[in-house]
Protein backbone atom coordinates (compact mmCIF):
# COMPACT_ATOMS: atom_id res chain seq x y z
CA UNK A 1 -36.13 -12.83 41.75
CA UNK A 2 -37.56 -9.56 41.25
CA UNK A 3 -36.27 -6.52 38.21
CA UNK A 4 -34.47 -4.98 40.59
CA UNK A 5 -32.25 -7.37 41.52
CA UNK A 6 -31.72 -8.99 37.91
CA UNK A 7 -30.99 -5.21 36.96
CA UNK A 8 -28.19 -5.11 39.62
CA UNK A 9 -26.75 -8.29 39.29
CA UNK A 10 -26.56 -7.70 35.50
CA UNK A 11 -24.72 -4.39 36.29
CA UNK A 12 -22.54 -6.03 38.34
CA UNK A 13 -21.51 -8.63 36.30
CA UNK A 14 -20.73 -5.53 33.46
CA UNK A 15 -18.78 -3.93 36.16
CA UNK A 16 -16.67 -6.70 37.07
CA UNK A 17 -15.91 -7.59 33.58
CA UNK A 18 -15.02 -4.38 32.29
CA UNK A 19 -12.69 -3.74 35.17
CA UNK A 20 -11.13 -7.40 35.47
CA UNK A 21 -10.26 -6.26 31.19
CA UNK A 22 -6.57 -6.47 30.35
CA UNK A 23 -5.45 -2.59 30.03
CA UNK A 24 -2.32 -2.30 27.41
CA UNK A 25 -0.84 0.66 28.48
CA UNK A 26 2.72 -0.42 27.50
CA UNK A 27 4.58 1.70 24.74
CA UNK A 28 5.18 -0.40 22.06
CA UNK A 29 9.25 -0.46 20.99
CA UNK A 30 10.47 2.65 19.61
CA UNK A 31 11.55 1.75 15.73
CA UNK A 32 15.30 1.56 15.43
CA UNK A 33 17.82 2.58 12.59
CA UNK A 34 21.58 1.83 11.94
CA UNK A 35 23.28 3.38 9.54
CA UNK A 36 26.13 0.98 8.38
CA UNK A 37 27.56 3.58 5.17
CA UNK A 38 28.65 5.94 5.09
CA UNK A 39 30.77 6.10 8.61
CA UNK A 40 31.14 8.77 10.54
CA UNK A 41 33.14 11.74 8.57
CA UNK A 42 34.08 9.66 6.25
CA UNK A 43 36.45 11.03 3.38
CA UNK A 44 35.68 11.43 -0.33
CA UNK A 45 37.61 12.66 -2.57
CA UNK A 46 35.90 14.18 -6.11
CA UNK A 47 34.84 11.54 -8.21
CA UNK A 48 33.97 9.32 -5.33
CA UNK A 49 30.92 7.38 -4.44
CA UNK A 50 29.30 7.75 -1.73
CA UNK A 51 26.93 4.86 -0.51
CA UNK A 52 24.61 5.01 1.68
CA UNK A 53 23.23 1.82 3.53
CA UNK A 54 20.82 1.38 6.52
CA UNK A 55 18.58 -0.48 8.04
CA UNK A 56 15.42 0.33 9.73
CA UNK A 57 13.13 -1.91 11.42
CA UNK A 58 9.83 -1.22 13.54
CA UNK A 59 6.69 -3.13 14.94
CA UNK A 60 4.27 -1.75 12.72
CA UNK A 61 4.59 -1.15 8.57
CA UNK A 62 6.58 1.78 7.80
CA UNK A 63 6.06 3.89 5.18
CA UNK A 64 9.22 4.78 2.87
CA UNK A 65 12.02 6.31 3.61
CA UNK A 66 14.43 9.25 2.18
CA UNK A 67 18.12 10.46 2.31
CA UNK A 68 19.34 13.49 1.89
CA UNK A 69 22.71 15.15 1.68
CA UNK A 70 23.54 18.78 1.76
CA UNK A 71 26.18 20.68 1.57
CA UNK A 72 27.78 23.29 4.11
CA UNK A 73 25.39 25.59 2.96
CA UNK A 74 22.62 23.97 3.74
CA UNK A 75 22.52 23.36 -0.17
CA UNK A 76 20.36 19.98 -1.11
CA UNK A 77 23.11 18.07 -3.51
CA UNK A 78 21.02 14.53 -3.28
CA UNK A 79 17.25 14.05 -2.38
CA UNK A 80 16.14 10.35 -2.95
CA UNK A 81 12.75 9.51 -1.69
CA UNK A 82 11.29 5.39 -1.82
CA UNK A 83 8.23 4.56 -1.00
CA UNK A 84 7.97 1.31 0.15
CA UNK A 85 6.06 -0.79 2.85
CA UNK A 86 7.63 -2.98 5.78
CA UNK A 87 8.48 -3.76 9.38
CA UNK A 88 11.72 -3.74 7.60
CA UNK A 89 13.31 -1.38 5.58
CA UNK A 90 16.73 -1.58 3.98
CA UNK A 91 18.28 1.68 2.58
CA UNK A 92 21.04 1.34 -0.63
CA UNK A 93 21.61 4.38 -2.44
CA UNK A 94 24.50 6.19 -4.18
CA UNK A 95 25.98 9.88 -4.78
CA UNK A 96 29.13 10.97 -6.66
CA UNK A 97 30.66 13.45 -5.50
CA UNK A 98 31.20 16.16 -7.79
CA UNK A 99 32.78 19.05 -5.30
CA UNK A 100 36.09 20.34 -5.73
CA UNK A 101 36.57 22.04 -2.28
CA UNK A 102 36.74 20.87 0.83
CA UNK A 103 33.81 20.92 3.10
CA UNK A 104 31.38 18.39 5.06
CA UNK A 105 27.96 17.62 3.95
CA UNK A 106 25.48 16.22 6.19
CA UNK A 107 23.82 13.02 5.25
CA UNK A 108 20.27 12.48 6.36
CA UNK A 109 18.55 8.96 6.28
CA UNK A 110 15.13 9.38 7.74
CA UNK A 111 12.31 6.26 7.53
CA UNK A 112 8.54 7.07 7.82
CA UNK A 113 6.94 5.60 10.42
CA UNK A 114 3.26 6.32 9.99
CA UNK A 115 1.13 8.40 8.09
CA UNK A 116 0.92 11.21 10.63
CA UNK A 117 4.70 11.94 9.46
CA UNK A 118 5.96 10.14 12.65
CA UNK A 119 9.78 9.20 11.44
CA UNK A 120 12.93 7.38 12.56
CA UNK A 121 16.19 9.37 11.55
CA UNK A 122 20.00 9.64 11.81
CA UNK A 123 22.45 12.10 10.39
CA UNK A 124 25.85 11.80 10.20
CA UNK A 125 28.63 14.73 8.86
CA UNK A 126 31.36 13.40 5.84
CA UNK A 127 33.71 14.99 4.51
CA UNK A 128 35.09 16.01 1.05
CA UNK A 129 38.52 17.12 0.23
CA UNK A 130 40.51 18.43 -2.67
């Protein structure tokens, strides 16, 4: 066998391989988060807690998670931020409630998905009367 043709049955064989190579193209699952507390407007009264629970789960390690709660004014009352590592993350946090009129605050629970900021999130209104 001459160069040439050990040359182009190399090639070939490179050619062949490479393209016969499994592609993963898929998407991998987007990450997923259920809020369990508080529920959906939800009524506090002043002096009540407010819990927040959730779960978060996603192929890969996330990386922490936050909730936040503001007011009608777009007025942070609660800002919690853990930083913690998983494929699971469970959220338990508290807030008294310290208003006296009645408004809704938005609750925030957003998990960190990567380090490029990438995050899984739900918000949810509550309300407080007097």
């Amino acid at each position: 066998m001459n160069m040439l043709s050990i040359v182009a049955a190399a090639t070939l064989s490179i050619v062949l391989f490479v393209s016969c190579s499994k592609s993963d193209d898929s998407t991998p699952p987007a990450a997923s988060l259920v809020v369990t507390q508080p529920t959906l407007y939800q009524t506090y009264r002043p002096g009540d807690t407010i819990h927040i629970a959730a779960t978060a789960h996603h192929v890969t390690a996330m990386h922490g998670c936050h909730v936040v709660i503001t007011d009608a004014s777009n007025d942070t009352l609660f800002h919690r931020h853990e930083h913690t590592h998983g494929t699971q993350i469970d959220v338990d946090m508290y807030w008294v409630n310290t208003l006296a009129e009645q408004q809704e605050l938005k609750v925030l629970v957003a998990c960190v998905l990567n380090h490029d900021g990438d995050e899984v999130k739900k918000e949810l209104m509550v309300k407080v009367e007097p």
